[in-house]
Protein backbone atom coordinates (compact mmCIF):
# COMPACT_ATOMS: atom_id res chain seq x y z
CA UNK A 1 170.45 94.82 102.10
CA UNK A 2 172.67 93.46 99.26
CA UNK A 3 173.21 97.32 98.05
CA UNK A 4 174.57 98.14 101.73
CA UNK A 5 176.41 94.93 101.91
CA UNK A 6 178.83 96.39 98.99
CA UNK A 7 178.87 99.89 99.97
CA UNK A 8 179.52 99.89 103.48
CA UNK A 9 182.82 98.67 103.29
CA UNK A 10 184.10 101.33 100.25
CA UNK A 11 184.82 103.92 103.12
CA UNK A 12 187.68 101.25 104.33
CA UNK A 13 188.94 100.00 101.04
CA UNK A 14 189.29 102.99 99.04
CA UNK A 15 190.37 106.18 100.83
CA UNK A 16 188.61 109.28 100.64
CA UNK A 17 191.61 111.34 99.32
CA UNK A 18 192.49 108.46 96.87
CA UNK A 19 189.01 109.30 95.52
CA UNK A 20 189.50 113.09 95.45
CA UNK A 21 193.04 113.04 93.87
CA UNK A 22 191.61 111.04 90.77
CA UNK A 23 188.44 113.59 90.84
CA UNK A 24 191.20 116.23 90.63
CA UNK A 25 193.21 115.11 88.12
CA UNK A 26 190.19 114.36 86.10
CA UNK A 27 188.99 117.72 86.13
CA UNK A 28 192.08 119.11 84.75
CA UNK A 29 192.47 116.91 81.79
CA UNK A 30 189.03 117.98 80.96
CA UNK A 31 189.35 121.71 81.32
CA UNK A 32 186.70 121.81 83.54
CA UNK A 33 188.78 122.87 86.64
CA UNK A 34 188.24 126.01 87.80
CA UNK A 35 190.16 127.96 90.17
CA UNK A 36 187.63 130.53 92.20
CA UNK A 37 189.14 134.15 91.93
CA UNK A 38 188.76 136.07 95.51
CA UNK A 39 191.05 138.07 97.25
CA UNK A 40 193.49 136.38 99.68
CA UNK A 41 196.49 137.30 101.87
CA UNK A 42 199.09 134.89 100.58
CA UNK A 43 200.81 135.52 104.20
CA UNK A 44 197.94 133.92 105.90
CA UNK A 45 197.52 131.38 103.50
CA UNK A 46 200.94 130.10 104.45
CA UNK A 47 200.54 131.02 108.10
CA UNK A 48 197.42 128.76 108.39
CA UNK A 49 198.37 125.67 106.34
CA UNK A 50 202.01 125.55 108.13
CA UNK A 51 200.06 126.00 111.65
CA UNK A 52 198.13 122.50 110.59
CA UNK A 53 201.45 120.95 110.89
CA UNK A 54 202.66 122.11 113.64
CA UNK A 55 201.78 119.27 116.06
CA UNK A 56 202.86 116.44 113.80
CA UNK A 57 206.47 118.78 113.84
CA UNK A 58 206.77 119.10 117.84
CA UNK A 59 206.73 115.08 118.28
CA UNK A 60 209.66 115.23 116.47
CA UNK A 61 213.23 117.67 117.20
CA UNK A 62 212.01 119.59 113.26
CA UNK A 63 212.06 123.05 113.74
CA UNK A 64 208.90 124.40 111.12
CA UNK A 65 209.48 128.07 110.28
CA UNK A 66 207.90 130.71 107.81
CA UNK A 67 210.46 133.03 106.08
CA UNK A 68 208.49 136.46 104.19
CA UNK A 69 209.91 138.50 102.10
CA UNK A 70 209.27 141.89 103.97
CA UNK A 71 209.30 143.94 100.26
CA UNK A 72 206.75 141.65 98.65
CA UNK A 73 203.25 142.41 98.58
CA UNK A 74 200.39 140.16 100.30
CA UNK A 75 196.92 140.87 99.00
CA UNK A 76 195.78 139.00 95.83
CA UNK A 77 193.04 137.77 93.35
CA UNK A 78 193.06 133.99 93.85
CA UNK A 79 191.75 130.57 95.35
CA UNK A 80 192.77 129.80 98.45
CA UNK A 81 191.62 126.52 98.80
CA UNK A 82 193.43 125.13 95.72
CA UNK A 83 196.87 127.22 96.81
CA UNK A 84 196.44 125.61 100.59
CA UNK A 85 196.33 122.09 98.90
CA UNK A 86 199.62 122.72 97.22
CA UNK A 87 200.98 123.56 100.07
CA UNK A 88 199.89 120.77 102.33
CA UNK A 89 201.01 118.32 100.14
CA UNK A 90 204.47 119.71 100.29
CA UNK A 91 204.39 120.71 103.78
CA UNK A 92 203.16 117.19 104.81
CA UNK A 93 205.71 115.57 102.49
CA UNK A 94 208.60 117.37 104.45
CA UNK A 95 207.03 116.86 107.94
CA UNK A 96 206.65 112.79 106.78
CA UNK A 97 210.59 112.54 105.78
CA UNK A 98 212.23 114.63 108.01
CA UNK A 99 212.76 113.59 111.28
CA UNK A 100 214.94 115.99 112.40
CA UNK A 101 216.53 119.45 111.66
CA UNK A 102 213.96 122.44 110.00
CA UNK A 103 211.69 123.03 107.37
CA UNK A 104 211.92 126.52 105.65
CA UNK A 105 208.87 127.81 104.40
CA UNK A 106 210.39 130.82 102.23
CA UNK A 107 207.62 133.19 100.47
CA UNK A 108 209.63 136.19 98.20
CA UNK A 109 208.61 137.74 94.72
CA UNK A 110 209.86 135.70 91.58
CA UNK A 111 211.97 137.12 89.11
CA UNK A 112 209.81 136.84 86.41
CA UNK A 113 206.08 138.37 85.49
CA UNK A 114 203.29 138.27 83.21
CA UNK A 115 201.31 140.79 81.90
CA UNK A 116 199.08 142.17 84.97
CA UNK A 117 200.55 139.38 87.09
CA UNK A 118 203.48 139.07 89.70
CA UNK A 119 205.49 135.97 90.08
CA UNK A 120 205.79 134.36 93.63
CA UNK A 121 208.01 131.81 94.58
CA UNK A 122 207.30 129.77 97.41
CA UNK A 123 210.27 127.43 98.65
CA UNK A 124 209.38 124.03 101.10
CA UNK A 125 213.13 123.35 102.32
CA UNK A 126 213.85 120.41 104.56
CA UNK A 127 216.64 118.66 106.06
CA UNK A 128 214.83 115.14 105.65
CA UNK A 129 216.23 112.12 103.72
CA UNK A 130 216.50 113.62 100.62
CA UNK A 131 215.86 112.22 96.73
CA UNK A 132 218.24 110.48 94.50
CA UNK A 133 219.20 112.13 91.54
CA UNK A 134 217.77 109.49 89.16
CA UNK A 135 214.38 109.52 90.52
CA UNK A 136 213.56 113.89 90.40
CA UNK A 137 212.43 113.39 86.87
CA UNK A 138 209.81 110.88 87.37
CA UNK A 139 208.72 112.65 90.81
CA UNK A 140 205.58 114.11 89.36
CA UNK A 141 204.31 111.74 87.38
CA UNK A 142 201.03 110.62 88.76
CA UNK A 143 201.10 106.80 91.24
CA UNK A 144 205.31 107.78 91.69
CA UNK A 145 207.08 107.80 94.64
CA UNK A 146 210.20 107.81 95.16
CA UNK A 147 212.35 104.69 96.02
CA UNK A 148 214.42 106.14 98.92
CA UNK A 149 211.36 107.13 100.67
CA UNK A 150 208.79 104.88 99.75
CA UNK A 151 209.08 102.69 102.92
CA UNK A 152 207.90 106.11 104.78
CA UNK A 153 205.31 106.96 102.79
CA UNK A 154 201.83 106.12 103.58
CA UNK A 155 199.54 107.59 100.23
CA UNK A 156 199.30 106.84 96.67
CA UNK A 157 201.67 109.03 94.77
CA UNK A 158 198.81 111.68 93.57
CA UNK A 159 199.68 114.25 96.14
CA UNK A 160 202.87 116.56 93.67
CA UNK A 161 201.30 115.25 90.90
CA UNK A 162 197.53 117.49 91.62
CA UNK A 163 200.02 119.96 93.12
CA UNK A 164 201.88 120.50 89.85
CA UNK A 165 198.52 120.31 88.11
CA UNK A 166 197.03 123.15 90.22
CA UNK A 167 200.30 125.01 90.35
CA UNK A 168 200.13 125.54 86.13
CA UNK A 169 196.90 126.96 86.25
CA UNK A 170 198.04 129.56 88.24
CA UNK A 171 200.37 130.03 85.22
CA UNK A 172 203.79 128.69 86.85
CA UNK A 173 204.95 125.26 87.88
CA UNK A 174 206.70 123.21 90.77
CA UNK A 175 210.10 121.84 90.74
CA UNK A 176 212.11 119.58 92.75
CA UNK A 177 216.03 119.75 94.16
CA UNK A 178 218.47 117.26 96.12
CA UNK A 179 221.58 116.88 96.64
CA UNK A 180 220.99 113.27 97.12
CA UNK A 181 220.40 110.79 100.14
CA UNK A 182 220.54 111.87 103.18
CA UNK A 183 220.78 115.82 102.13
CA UNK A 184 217.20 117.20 102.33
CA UNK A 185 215.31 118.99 99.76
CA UNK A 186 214.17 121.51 97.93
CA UNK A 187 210.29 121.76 96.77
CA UNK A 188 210.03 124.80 94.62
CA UNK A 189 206.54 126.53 93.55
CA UNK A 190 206.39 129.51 91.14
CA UNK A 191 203.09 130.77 90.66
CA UNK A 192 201.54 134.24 88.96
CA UNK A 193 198.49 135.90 90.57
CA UNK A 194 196.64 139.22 90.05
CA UNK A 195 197.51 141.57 92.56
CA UNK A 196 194.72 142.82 94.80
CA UNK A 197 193.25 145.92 92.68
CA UNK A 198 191.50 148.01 95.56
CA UNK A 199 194.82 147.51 97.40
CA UNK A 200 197.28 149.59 96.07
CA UNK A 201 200.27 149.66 98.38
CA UNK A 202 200.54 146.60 101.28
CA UNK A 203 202.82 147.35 103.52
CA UNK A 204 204.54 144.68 106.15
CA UNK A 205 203.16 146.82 109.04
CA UNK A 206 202.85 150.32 110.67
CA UNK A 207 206.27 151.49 112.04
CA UNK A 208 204.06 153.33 114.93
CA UNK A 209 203.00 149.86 116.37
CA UNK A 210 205.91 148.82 118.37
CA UNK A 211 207.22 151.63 120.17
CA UNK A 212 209.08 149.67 123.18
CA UNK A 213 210.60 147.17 120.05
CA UNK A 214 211.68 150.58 118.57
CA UNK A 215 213.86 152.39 121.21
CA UNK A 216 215.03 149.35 122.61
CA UNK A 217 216.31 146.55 120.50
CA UNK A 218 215.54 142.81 121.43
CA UNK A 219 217.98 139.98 122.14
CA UNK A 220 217.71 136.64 120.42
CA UNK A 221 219.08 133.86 122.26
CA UNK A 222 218.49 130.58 119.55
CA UNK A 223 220.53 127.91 118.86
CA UNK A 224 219.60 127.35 114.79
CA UNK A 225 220.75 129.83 112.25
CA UNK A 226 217.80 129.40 110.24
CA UNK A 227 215.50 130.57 112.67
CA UNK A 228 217.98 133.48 113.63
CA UNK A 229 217.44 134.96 110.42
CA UNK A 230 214.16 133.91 109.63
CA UNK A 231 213.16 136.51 113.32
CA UNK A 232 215.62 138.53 111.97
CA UNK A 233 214.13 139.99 109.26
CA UNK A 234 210.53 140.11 110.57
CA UNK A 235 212.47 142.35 113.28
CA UNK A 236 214.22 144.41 110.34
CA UNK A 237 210.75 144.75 108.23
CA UNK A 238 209.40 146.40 111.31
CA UNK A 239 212.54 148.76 112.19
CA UNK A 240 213.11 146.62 115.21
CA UNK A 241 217.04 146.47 115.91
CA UNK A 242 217.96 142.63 117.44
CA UNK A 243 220.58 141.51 118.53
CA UNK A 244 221.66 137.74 118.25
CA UNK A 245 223.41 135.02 120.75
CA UNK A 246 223.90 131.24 120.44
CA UNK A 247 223.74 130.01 123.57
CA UNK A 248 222.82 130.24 127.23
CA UNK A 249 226.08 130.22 128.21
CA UNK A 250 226.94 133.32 125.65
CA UNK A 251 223.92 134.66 127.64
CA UNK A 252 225.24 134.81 130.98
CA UNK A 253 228.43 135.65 130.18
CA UNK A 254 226.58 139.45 128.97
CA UNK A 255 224.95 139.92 132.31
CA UNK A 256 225.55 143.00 133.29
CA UNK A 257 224.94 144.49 129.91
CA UNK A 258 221.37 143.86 129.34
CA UNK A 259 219.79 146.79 130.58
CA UNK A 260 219.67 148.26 126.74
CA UNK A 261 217.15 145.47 125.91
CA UNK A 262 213.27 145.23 125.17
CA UNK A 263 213.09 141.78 125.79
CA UNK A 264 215.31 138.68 125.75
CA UNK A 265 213.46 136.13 123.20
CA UNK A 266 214.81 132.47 124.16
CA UNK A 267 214.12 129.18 121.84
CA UNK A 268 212.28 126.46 123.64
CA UNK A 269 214.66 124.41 121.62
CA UNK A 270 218.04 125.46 122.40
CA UNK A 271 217.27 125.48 126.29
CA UNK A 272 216.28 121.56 125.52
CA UNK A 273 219.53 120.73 123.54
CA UNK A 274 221.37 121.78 127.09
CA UNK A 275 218.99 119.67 129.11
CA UNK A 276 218.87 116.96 126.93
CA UNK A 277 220.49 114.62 124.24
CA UNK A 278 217.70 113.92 121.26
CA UNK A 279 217.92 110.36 122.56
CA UNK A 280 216.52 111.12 126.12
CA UNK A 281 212.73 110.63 126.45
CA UNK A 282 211.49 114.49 126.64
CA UNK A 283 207.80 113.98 127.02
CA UNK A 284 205.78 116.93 127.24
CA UNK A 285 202.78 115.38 128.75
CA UNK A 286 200.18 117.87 130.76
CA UNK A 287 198.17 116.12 133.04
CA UNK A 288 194.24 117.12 133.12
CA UNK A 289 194.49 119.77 135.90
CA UNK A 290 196.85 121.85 134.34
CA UNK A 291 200.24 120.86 136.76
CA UNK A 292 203.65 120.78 134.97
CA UNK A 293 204.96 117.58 134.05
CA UNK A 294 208.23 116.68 132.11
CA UNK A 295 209.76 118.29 129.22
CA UNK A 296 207.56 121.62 129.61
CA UNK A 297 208.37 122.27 133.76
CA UNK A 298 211.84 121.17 132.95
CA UNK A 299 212.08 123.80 130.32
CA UNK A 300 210.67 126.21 132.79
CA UNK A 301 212.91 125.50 135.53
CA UNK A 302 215.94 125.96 133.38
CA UNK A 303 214.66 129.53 132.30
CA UNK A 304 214.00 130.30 135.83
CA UNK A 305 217.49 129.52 136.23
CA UNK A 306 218.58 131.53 133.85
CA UNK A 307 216.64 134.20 135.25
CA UNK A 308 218.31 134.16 138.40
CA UNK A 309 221.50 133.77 136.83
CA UNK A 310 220.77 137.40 135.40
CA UNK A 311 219.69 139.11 138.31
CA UNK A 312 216.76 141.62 138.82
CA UNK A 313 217.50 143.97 136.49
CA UNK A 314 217.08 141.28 133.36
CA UNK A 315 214.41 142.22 130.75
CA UNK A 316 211.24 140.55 130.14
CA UNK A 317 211.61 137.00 129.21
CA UNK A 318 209.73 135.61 126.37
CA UNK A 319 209.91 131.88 125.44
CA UNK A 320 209.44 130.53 121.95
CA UNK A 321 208.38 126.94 122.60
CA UNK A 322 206.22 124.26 121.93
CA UNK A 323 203.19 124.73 123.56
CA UNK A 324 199.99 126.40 123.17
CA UNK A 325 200.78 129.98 123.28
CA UNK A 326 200.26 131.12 127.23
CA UNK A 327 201.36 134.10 129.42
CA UNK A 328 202.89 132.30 132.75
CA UNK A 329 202.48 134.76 135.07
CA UNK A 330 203.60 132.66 137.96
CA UNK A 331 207.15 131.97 136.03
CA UNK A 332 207.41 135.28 135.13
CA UNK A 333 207.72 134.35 131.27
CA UNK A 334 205.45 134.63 128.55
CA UNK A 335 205.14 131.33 125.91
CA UNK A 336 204.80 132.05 122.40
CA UNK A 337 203.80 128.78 120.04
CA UNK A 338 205.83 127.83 117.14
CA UNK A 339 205.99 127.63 114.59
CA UNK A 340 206.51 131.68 114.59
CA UNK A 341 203.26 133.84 112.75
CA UNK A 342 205.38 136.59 111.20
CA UNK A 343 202.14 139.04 111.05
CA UNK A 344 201.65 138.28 114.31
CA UNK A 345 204.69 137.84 116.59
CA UNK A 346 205.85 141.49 117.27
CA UNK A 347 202.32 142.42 118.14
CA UNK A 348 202.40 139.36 120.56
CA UNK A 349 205.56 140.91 121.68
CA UNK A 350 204.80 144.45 122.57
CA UNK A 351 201.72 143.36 123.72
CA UNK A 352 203.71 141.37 126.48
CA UNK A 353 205.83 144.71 127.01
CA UNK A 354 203.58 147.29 127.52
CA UNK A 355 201.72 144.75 129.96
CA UNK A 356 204.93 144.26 132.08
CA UNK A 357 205.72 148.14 131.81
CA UNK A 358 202.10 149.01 133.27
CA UNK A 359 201.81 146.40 136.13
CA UNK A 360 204.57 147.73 137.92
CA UNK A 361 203.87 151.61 138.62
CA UNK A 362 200.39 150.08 139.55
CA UNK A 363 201.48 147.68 141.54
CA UNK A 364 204.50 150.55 143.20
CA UNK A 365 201.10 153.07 143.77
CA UNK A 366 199.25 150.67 145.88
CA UNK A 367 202.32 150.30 147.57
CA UNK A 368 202.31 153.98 148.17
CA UNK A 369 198.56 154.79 149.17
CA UNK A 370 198.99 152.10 151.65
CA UNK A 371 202.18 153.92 153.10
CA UNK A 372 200.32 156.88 153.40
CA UNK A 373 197.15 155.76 154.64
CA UNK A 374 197.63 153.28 157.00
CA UNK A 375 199.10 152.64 160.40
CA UNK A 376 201.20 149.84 161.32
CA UNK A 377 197.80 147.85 162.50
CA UNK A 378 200.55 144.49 162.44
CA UNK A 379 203.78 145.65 164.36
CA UNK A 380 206.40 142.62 164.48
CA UNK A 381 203.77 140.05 162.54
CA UNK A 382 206.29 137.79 160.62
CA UNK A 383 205.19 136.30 157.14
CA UNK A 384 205.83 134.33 154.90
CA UNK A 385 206.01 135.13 150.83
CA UNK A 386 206.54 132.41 148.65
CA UNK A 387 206.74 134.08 144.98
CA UNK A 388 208.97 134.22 142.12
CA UNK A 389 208.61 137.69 140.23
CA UNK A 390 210.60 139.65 141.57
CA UNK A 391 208.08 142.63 140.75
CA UNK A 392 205.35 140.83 142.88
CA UNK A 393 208.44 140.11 145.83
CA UNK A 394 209.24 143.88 146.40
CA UNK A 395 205.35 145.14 145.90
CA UNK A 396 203.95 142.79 148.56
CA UNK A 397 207.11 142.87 150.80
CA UNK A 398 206.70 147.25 150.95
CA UNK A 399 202.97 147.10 151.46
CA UNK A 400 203.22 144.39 154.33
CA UNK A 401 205.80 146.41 155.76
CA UNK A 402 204.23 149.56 155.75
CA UNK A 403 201.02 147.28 157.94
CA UNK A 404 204.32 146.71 160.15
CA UNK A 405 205.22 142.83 159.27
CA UNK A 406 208.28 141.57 159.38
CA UNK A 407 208.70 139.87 155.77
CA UNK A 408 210.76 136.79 154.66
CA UNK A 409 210.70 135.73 151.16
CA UNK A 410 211.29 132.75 149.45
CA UNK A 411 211.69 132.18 145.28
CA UNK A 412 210.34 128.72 144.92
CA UNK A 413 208.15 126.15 146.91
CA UNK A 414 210.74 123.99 148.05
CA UNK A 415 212.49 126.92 149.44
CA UNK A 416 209.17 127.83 151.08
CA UNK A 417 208.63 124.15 152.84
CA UNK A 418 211.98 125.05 154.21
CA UNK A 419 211.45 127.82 155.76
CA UNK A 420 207.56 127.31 156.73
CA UNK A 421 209.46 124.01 159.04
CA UNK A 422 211.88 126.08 160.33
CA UNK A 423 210.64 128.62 161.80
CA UNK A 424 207.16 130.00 163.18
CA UNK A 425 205.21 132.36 160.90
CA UNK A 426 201.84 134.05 161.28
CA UNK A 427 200.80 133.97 157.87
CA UNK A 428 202.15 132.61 154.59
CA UNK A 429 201.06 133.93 150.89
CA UNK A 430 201.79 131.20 148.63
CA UNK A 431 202.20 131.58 144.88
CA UNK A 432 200.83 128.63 142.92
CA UNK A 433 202.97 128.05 140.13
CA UNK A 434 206.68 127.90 141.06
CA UNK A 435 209.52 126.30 139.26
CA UNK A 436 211.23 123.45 141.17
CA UNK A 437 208.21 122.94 143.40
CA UNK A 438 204.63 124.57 142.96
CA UNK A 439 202.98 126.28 145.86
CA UNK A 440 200.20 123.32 145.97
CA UNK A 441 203.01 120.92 146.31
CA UNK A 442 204.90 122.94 149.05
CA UNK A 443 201.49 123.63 150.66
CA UNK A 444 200.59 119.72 151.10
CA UNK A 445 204.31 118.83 152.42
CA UNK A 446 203.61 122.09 155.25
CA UNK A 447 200.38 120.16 155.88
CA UNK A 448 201.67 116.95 156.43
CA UNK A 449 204.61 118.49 158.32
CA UNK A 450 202.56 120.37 160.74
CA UNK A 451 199.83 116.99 161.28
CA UNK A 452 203.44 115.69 163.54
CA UNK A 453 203.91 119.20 164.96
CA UNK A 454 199.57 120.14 165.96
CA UNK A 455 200.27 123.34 164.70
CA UNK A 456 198.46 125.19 161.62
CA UNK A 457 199.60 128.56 159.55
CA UNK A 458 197.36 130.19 157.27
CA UNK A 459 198.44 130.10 153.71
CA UNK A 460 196.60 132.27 151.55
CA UNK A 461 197.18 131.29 147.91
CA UNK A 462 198.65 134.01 145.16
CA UNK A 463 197.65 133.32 141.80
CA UNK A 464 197.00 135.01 138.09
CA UNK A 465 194.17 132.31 137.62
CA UNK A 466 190.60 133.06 138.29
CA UNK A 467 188.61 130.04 137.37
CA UNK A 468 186.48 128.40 139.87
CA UNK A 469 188.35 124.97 139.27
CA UNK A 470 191.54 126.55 139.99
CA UNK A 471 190.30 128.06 143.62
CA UNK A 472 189.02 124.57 143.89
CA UNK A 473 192.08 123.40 143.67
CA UNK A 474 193.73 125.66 146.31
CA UNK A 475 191.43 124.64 149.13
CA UNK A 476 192.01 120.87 147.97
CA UNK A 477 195.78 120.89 148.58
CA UNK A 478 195.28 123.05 152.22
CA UNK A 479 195.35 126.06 151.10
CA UNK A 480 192.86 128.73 153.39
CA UNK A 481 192.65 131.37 151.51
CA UNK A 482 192.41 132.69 147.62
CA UNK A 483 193.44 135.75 145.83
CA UNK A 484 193.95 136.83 142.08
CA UNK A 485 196.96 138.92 141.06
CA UNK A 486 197.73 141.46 141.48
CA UNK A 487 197.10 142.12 145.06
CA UNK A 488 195.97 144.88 146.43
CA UNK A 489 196.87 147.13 150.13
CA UNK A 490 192.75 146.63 151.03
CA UNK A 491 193.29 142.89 150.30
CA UNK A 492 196.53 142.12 152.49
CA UNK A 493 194.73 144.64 155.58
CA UNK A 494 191.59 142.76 155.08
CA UNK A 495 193.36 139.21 155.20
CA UNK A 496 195.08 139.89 158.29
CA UNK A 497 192.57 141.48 160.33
């Protein structure tokens, strides 16, 4: 009982990494740290400790970006536990000062080399509060912190002081730069590691993946020049042309003269520097059954806009944002997560193409068995489609035409409650997820609307989701009738009869 009096309160007075910095250092002074020897992909080393930090980053406006060296080399004989710890203590240092602007993480080949080793530099860059001259040279000394930023700082001064411990016995050393207060800085780490052995050549990718990137180029529509460059060259590494534009306005204004373009890659952040002042409250809360609240449905509203803005002929749009990475079907965008995976993101991209570039003949086919098939069982039928792709608009407006109903469309739920008011329709098809207002909302107001009127219009719900929950849903808000994209000619016959 005494014995767990005293012990039980150690966890609370003397914190865990407190414990394991000293263990740390300890080990080094007495040579008896040892660094395991495996082989790692320094890319994904970086990838996955900067992808730790990439929540902490999105509460605050910080844009967190990797920048690789396309010519350097990736596979390696080293421990990539101890080379994660360095950079989590610099990562986390930057994401703790910096509360707004970017942090560069910049991977390239050093200029120097020891025998059987190469040099790698790895560069944490932030715009944060920066370090006063007088204080760099005491910055790694172990319990030191520096003045201008101690009233941030929350640990115990061990954190570049391991780092730079760990970062010599991988034969280099870490160094500091600022140009003072207020000016950001520089976190430098040179290291030397064996490269890879059964590896002999490691190349950025296969040209042969991306054939849509290759014969079209992509458009990059983002605000910060840093992150402009950073996409850049991952597009260059892969012999992916792109194309660059500042703004949404600068956007519009090349309508018109998109046609030559893959894609059209938009920053979650510059579409929120339009919308909103840094002041404004932007939450980007989710609620537990998935609807759109604040900063996100905002965001998507706005590309919607955009969208419309461009006309039918636009490219794919892909969105760069904030949130877990997601393909919106029903907004006709697909979400990619920052902070951008270089290894990853022009896989994510094609991907996205070649799905776009297949759904449509599909779709068109049904469209044409249909024609060729069927009678006009539905002569003079009028219906309702409430849907935003425009693919999904002319595919289900040709095959309910070829059943012989006369077809009104509308683009977005409140446009839909409009028109469901207005006039008399025998059926609606309602697409769930709409910008301005969702099809559940619109479907609720028609509800309430017709309770006044004693009349009642079958709405048959259009969505990409398939989950039990989400069918659930569709009944809950009125809805009498369910079916997953895309639709089919057997479907809409079978719904109408």
């Amino acid at each position: 009982d005494i014995l767990g009096t005293f012990v039980s309160p150690l966890p609370f007075l003397i914190p865990f990494p407190f414990l394991m910095g000293l263990l740390d250092i300890s080990k080094v002074e007495a040579g008896k740290m040892c660094l395991d020897q495996q082989p790692i992909n320094i890319l994904s080393v970086v990838e996955q400790t900067v992808g730790v930090f990439s929540k902490n980053v999105h509460k605050k406006n910080v844009e967190l970006y990797i920048k690789f060296d396309p010519t350097m080399p990736r596979n390696f004989i080293g421990d990539p536990l101890r080379l994660r710890q360095i950079l989590g203590n610099l990562i986390s240092n930057a994401t703790k000062f910096t509360e707004s602007g970017h942090i560069c993480v910049e991977i390239r080949p050093s200029d120097t080399s020891k025998a059987g080793l190469f040099g790698i530099v790895i560069e944490v860059v932030d715009t944060g509060c920066g370090i006063a001259p007088s204080e760099l040279s005491t910055l790694f000394f172990p319990y030191s912190r520096a003045a201008t930023t101690a009233h941030h700082a929350h640990g115990i001064g061990l954190g570049l002081d391991i780092s730079q411990r760990l970062a010599r016995l991988m034969h280099g050393d870490i160094c500091c730069s600022s140009a003072g207060i207020g000016q950001g800085s520089t976190f430098k780490v040179a290291i030397h590691l064996e490269p890879d052995p059964h590896i002999h050549r490691c190349e950025w990718v296969h040209v042969s993946e991306f054939p849509e990137l290759q014969r079209h180029p992509a458009l990059l529509v983002l605000a910060r020049a840093q992150v402009r460059e950073g996409l850049v060259m991952i597009c260059n590494a892969s012999s992916v042309k792109a194309d660059t534009i500042a703004s949404s306005q600068a956007l519009v204004a090349q309508k018109g003269n998109l046609e030559s373009y893959a894609a059209i890659i938009v920053d979650e952040a510059l579409v929120a520097s339009e919308l909103w002042t840094e002041t404004e409250n932007s939450t980007d809360e989710e609620s537990e059954d998935g609807c759109l609240h604040g900063r996100r449905k905002r965001v998507l509203s706005r590309i919607y806009e955009l969208q419309q803005q461009l006309g039918p002929d636009r490219p794919p749009t892909i969105l760069l944002g904030r949130y877990k990475a997601k393909r919106d079907g029903d907004y006709s965008v697909e979400e990619i997560a920052k902070p951008i995976i270089p290894s990853s993101f022009l896989s994510t991209v094609e991907e996205y193409l070649a799905s776009v570039k297949l759904s449509e003949p599909v779709l068109r086919q049904e469209a044409v068995l249909l024609e060729k098939s069927s009678p006009k069982e539905f002569p003079g039928l009028r219906i309702l489609v409430v849907e935003d792709n425009r693919i999904n608009q002319k595919v289900v407006t040709r095959m309910l035409s070829q059943l012989g109903c006369i077809v009104d469309l509308a683009d977005n739920g409140q446009v839909g409650l409009n028109m469901a008011t207005e006039h008399p329709y025998g059926v609606i098809f309602m697409d769930c997820e709409m910008p301005v207002m969702s099809g559940y909302e619109s479907t609720s107001a028609i509800r309430k609307h017709e309770a006044t009127t004693g009349t009642h219009v079958p709405i048959i719900a259009l969505t990409a989701h398939a989950m039990s929950s989400d069918r659930d849903r569709c009944f809950a808000c009125g809805m009498d009738g369910y079916c997953t994209k895309p639709v089919t000619s057997v479907f809409l016959r079978d719904i109408l009869r």
